[in-house]
Every structure is written in structure tokens, then in C-alpha cells.
Protein backbone atom coordinates (compact mmCIF):
# COMPACT_ATOMS: atom_id res chain seq x y z
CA UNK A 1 0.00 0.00 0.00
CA UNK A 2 1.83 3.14 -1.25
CA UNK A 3 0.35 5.62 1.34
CA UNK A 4 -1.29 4.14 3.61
CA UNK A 5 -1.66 7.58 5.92
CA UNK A 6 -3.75 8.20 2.78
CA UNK A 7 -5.58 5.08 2.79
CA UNK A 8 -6.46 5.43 6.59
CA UNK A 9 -7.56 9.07 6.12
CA UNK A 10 -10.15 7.74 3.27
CA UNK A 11 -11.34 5.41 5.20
CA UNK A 12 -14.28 4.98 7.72
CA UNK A 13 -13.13 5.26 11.16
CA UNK A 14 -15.30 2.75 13.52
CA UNK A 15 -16.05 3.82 17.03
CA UNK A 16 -13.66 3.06 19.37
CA UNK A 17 -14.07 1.11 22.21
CA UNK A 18 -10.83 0.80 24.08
CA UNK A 19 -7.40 2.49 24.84
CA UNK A 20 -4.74 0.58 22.75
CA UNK A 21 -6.00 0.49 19.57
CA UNK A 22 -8.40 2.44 16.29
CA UNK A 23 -9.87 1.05 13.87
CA UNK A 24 -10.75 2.21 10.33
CA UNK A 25 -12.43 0.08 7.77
CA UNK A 26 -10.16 0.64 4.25
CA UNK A 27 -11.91 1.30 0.96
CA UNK A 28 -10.62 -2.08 -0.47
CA UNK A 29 -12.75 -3.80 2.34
CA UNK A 30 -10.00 -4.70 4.80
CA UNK A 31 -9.46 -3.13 8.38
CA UNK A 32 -6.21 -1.17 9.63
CA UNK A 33 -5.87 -1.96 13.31
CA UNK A 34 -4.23 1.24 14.14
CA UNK A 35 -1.90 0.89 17.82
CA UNK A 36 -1.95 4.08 19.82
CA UNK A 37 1.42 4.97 20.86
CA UNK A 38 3.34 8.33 21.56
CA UNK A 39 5.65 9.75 19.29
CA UNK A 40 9.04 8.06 19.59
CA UNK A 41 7.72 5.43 21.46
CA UNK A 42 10.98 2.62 21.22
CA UNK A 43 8.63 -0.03 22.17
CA UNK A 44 5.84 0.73 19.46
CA UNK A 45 7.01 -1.38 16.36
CA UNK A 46 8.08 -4.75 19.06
CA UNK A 47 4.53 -4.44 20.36
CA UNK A 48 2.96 -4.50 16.98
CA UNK A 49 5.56 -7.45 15.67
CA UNK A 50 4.46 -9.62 18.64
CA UNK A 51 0.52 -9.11 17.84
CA UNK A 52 1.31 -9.81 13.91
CA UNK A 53 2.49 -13.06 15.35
CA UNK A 54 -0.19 -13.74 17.42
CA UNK A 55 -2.43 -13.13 14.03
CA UNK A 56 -0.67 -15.26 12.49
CA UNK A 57 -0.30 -17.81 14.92
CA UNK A 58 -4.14 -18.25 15.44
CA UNK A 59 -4.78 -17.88 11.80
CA UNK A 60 -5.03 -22.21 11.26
CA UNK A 61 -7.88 -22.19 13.54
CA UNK A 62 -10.31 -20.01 11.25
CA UNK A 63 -11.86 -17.93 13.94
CA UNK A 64 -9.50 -14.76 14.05
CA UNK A 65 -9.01 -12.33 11.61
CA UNK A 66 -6.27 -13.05 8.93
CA UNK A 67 -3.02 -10.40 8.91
CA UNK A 68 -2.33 -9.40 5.72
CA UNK A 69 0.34 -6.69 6.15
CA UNK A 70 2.13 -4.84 8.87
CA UNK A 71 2.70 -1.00 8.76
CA UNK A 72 5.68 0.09 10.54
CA UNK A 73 5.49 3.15 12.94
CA UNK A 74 6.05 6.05 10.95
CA UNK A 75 5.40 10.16 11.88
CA UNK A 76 1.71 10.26 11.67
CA UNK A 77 1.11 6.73 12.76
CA UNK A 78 3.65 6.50 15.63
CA UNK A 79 2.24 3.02 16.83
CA UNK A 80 1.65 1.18 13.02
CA UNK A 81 -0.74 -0.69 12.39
CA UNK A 82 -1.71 -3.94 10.96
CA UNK A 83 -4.20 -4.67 7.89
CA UNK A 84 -6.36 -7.59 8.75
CA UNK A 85 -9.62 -8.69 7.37
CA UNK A 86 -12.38 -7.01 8.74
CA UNK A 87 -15.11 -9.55 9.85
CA UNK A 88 -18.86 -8.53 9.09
CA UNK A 89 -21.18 -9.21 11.79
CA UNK A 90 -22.00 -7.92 15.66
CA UNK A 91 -21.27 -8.51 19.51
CA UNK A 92 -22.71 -11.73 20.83
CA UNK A 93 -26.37 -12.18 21.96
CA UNK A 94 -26.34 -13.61 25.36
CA UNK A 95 -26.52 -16.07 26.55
CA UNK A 96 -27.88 -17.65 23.11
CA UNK A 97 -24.56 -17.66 21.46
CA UNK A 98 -22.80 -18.64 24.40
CA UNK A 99 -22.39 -21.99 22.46
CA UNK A 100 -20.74 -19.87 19.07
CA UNK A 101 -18.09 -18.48 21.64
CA UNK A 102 -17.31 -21.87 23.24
CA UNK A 103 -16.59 -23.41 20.14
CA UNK A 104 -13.85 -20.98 19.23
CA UNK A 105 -12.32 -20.89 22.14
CA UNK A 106 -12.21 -24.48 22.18
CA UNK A 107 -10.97 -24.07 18.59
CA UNK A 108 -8.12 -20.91 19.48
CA UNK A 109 -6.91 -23.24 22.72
CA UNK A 110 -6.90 -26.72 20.44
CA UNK A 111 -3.91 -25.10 18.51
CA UNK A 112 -0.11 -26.16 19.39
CA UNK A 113 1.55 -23.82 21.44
CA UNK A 114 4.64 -21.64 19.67
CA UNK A 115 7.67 -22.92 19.22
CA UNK A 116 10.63 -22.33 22.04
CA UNK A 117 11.95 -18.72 20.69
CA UNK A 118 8.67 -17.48 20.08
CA UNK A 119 8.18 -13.81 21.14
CA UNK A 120 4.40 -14.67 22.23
CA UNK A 121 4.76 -14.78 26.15
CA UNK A 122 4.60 -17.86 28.21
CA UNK A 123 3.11 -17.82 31.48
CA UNK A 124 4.64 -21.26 33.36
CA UNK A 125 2.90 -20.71 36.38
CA UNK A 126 -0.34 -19.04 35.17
CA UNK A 127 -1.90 -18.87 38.90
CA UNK A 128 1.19 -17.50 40.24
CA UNK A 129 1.66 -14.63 37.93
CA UNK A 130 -1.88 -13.42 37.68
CA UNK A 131 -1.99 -13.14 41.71
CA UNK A 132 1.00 -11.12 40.72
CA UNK A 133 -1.02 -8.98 38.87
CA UNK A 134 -3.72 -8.97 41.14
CA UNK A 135 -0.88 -7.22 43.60
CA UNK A 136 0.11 -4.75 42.01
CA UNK A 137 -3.33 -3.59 41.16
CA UNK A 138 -4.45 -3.60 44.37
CA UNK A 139 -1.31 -1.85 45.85
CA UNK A 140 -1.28 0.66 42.93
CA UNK A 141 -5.18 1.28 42.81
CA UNK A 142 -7.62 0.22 44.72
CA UNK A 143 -7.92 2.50 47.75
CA UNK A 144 -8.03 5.24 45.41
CA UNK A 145 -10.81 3.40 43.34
CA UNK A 146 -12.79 2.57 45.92
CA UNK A 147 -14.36 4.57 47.57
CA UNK A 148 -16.80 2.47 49.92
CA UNK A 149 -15.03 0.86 52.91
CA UNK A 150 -17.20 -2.32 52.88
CA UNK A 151 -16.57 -2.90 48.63
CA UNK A 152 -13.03 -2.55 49.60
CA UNK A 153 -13.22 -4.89 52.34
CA UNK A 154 -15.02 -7.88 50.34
CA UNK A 155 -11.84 -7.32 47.49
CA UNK A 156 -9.33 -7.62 49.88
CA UNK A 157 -11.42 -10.49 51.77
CA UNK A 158 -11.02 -12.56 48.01
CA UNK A 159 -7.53 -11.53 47.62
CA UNK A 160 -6.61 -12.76 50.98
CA UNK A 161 -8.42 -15.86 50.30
CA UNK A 162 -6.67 -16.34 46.85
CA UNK A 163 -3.00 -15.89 48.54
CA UNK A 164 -4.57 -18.56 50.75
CA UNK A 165 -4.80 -21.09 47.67
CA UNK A 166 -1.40 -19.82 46.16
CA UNK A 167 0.12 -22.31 49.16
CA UNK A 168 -1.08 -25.00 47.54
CA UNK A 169 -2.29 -24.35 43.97
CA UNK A 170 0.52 -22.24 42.94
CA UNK A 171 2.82 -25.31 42.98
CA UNK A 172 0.56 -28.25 40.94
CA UNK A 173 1.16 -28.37 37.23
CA UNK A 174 -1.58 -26.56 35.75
CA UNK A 175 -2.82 -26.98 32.10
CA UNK A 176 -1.36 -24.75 29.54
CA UNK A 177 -2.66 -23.31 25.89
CA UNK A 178 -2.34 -21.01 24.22
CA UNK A 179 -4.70 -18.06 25.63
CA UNK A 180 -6.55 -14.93 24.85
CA UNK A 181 -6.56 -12.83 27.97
CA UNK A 182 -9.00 -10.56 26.84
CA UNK A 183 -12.19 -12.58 25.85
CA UNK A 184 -14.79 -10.32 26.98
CA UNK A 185 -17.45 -10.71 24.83
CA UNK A 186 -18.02 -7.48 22.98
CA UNK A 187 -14.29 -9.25 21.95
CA UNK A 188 -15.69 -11.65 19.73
CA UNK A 189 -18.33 -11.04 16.96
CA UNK A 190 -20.02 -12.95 15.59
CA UNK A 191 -20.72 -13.23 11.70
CA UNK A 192 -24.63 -14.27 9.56
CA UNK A 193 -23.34 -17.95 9.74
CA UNK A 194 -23.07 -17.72 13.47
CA UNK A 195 -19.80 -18.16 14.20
CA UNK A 196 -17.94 -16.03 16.51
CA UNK A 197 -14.92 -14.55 16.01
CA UNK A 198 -12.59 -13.25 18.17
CA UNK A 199 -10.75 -10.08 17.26
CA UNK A 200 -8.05 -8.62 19.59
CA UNK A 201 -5.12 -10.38 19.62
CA UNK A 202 -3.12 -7.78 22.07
CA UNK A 203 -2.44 -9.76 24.76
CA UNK A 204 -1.92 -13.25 23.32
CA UNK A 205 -0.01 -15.46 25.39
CA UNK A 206 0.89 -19.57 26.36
CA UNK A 207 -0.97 -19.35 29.66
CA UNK A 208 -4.07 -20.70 31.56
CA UNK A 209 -7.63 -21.38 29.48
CA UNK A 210 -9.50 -21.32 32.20
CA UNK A 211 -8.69 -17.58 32.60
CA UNK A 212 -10.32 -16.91 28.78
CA UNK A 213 -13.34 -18.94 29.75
CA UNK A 214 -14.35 -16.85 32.73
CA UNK A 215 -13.46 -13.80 31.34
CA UNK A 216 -16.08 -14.88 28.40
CA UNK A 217 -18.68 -14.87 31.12
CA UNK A 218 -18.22 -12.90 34.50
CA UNK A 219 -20.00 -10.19 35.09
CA UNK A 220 -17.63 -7.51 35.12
CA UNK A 221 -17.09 -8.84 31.60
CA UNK A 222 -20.66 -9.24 30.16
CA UNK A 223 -21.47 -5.77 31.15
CA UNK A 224 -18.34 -4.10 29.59
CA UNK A 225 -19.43 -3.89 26.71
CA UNK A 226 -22.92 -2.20 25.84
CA UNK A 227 -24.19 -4.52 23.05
CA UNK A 228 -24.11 -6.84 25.25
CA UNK A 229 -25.33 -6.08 28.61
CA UNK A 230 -25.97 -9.08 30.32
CA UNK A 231 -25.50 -11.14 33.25
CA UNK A 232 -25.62 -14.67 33.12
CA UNK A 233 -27.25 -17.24 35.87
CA UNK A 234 -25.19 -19.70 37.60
CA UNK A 235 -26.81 -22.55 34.89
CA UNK A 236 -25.54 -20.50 31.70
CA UNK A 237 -22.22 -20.49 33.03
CA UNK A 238 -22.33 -24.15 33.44
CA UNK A 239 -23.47 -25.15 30.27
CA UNK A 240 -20.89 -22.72 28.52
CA UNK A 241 -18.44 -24.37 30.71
CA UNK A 242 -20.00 -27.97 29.72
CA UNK A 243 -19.80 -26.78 26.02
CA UNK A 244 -16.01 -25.96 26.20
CA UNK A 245 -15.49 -29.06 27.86
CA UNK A 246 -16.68 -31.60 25.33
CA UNK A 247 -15.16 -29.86 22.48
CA UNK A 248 -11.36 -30.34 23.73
CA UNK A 249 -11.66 -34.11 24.66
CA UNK A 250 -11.76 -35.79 27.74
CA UNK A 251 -8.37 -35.84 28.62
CA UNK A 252 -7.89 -32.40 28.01
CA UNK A 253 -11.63 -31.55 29.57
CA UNK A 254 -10.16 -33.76 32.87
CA UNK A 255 -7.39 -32.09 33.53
CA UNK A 256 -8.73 -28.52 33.44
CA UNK A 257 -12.06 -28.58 34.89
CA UNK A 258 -10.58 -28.29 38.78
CA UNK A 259 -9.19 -25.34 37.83
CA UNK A 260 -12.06 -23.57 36.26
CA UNK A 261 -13.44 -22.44 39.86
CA UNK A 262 -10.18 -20.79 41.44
CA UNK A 263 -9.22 -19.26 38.35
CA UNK A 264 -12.63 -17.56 37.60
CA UNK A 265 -12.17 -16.07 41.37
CA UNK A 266 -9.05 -14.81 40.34
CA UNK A 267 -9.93 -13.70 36.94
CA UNK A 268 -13.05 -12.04 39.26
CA UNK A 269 -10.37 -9.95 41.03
CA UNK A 270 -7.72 -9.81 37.83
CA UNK A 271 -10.60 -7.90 35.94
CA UNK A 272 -12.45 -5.78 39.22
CA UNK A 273 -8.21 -4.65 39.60
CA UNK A 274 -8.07 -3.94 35.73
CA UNK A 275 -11.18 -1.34 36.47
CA UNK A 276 -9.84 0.34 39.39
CA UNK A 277 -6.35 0.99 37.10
CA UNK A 278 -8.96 2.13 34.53
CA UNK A 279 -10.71 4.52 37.23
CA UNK A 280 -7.59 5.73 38.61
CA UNK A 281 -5.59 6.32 35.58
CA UNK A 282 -8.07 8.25 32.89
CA UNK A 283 -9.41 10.25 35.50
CA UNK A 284 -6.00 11.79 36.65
CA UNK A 285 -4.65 14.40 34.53
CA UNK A 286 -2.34 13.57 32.09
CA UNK A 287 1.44 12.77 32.86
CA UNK A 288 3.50 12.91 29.57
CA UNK A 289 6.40 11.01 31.36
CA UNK A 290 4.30 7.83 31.60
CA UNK A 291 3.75 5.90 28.95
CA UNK A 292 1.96 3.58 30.57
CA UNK A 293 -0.82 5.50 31.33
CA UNK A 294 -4.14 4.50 30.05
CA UNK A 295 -6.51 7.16 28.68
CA UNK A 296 -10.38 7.42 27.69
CA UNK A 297 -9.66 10.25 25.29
CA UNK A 298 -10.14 9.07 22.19
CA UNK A 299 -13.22 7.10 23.02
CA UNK A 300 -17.24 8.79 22.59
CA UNK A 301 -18.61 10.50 25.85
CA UNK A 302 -21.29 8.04 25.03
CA UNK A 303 -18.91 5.17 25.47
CA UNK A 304 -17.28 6.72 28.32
CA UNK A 305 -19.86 7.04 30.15
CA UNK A 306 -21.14 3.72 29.73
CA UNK A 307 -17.71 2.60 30.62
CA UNK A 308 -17.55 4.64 33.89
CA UNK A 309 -21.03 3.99 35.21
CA UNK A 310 -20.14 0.08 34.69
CA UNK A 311 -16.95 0.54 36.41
CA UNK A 312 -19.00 2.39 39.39
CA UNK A 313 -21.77 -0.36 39.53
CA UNK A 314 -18.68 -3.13 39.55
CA UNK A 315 -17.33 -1.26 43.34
CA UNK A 316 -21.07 -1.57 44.66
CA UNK A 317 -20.55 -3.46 47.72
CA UNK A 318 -24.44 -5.73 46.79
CA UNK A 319 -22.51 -6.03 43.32
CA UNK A 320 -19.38 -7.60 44.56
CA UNK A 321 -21.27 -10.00 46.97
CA UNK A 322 -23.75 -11.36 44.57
CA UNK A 323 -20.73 -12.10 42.31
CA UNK A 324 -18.69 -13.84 45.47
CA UNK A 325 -21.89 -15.46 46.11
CA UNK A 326 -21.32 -18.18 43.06
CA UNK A 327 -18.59 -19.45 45.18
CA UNK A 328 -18.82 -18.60 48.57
């Protein structure tokens, strides 16, 4: 593509619905994944080389959109982009398609993981390192998020329970595939034949699949997105879970089902930590010196909003318990 600035500029620019990436649907029919990044940014063009691998990596499995060029960083598009297919069709009804998003995760996870050398991460101890994560969210964010003294308590209640488990769960072998991370559903859409695909390939890593398949369906998930809006009962959840199951094979099915509980209560707080860095971070003014800085700028006030008043009803105390209630 000789100009692709051009190209881009021509193009129609979707909404956007998050803070690492725009999208703008090309004239010729494909999609330009555009990274945000700063100007100068040294780490901009290793980020983008490590999703084009994930792209292409997922590609045999036929539920991910296929790369079909990488743009380098350049003045004007300081993060690149890559040109992928862009995949007709909407977010997933719930629960109805619940089955649709099963399948391809069953599908994404069924492929061999990357070769030793690959740059697409590998998380060895996927229990260990999300409680990691968990942390430094909580240390970094939380009081500052959360403003209710009782919300605050039940978080740290589940976190001190989870650091509980770590003493024994953190050192059994736990299944590996490859995994998704981000598998909200207003990730995945789904096309007139029905199947879903899933479309952000960001944070694409050798980790835990039971992290992917309660992200698919938690609440703080389901509501993040405002297509699809939903919370799902106790017997959806099963069923999805039942779905994945007997799509991967019993040995494979075996081996991860006692980890689907104590991963979905740490994906619970992984994801209620993810929205108090979200809080914290776009609502403070802008500090040019960190990159790492998330921002809500460049998304509508109508999606903003949304965003924030799902965020605030996530740090209701009655919200938090009737979540903890699935396990407890």
C-alpha cells in the first residue's frame, strides 16, 4: 500500500471502544488496526511485531481475523498498524450464542503452542503470575478506586483468600494453551453464519484457558461492553463451561475442569483490579512522562460514560457479593 496515511484518512473510522488500539475500515474492504502509541515510542514497532504473530499464529484455527500486512510506525502513525480482514457481523447475543463463543475458544486453545523462541509470552505458572497482577493492582489502585469501605473490604477479603490457595495451587502443574486474555465478549463477533470470532489479539499469550473462559462470562465482563449487557445465571455459566469441555476431549476436559473455579475467582479480582487501574488512571490528569498511562480520550462521551457507570456499579458493595456469592 503506497500511502497508507492516505488510505487510513479515506477510510471509515469505527467507534472506538478501548485504549490501545483504532480502527478504520479501508476502501478495499480490509481493516487497519491502528496501535496508539506516543511519538518516539521505542517499544511501538516490538509491540505490533508480537501481535502480527499472534495473528498469524491463530490464523489455522479459522476464527481470528487473517493479517495481511504490517505497517511500521512512521510520523503520523507513531504506533503502526496492521491490515487484517475485517469480519462482518455484531457482539454476541447472550446467553444464546454462548455456544458460538465456546466453540472458538475451544478451537483458538486446540492449537499447538509456539515454538521455544517465540516472542508470544509464556506464562509457566499461570496462577502464580496473575496473583502477581492482582498485587500490584491492588497496591497501585484500589484504595483510590474505591471509595466504599465495605466494597473494599469484600476485594481484599477474596484476595486474601486467593493468597490462601497460592500455598497450595501455585505449585501443581496446571494446564497450559495457548490463551486470549482478553475474551470479553463485545471481543468476539459474531458473523450471519453464526460463528464467533474473536478479534483482539493484544495480549496473546501460552498461559491458563480457564482464565479466557471466565473472562467470556463474569459479570464484570458481560457488562463491559454495551451490546451486550448481560448477566448470566449460575446454569448458563455451566453449560458454557459444559460446552467448552466436550469440544477439547476428555483428557484435556479432565485435567482442566478443577481449575475452572479458582481461576474464575481470580480472573473475578484480575478484571475488578483492571477497572480500578482504569478509574484511577483516565481520570487523573495527564502525565506525559508515563507511557503507561491509560486514557479514555479518544473514546465517545457516550462510550465513556457507559464505561464509567459500569466501572462504578462493579465497586457496589451488593454487586461484589452477589458475584462472590457463586462461590462462597
Amino acid at each position: 500500500m503506497a500511502d497508507i496515511l492516505a488510505a487510513i484518512g479515506e477510510g471509515e473510522a469505527l467507534p472506538a471502544t478501548g485504549t490501545a488500539h483504532g480502527h478504520v475500515r479501508l476502501k478495499d474492504g480490509r481493516l487497519a488496526r491502528i496501535a496508539y502509541a506516543y511519538e518516539d515510542d521505542p517499544t511501538a514497532a516490538a509491540r505490533l511485531h508480537l501481535q502480527a504473530d499472534a495473528f498469524r499464529h491463530l490464523a489455522p484455527a479459522g476464527r481470528s481475523p487473517r493479517l495481511h500486512e504490517i505497517v511500521e510506525p512512521r510520523p503520523g502513525l507513531p504506533g503502526g498498524a496492521l491490515i487484517v480482514d475485517f469480519i462482518e457481523g455484531r457482539a454476541p447475543h447472550l446467553p444464546d450464542e454462548l455456544e458460538a463463543m465456546a466453540e472458538t475458544l475451544a478451537r483458538l486453545h486446540s492449537l499447538p503452542l509456539p515454538v521455544a523462541g517465540s516472542p508470544i509470552p509464556r506464562q509457566d505458572n499461570p496462577f502464580r503470575t496473575t496473583l502477581d497482577v492482582v498485587e500490584e493492582g491492588a497496591r497501585r489502585f484500589l484504595d483510590t478506586a474505591v471509595a466504599d469501605a465495605g466494597a473494599r473490604a469484600e476485594i481484599v477479603e477474596e484476595l486474601e483468600l486467593m493468597r490462601e490457595l497460592a500455598k497450595t495451587l501455585a505449585h501443581r502443574p496446571q494446564p497450559l494453551s495457548i490463551a486470549l486474555a482478553d475474551t470479553h465478549p463485545g471481543n468476539f463477533i459474531v458473523d450471519r453464519a453464526g460463528l464467533a470470532w474473536f478479534v483482539d489479539l493484544e495480549k496473546v499469550h501460552v498461559g491458563s484457558p480457564a482464565i479466557d473462559l471466565a473472562h467470556a462470562t463474569l459479570p464484570t465482563s458481560t457488562l463491559w461492553h454495551p451490546d451486550v449487557g448481560k448477566v448470566l445465571s449460575l446454569a448458563e455459566v455451566r453449560h458454557f463451561h459444559e460446552t467448552y469441555l466436550a469440544r477439547i476431549g476428555e483428557t484435556r476436559a479432565a485435567e482442566l475442569h478443577p481449575w475452572l473455579q479458582p481461576m474464575r475467582r481470580l480472573t473475578w479480582l484480575r478484571t475488578t483490579l483492571f477497572m480500578a487501574r482504569w478509574k484511577v488512571q483516565t481520570e487523573a490528569p495527564r502525565d506525559p512522562s508515563d507511557p503507561s498511562q491509560w486514557s479514555d480520550a479518544g473514546l465517545s462521551p457516550a462510550m465513556r460514560d457507559h464505561l464509567r457507570s459500569r466501572i462504578a456499579l462493579s465497586f457496589e458493595r451488593k454487586t461484589i457479593r452477589s458475584i462472590r456469592a457463586e462461590w462462597l
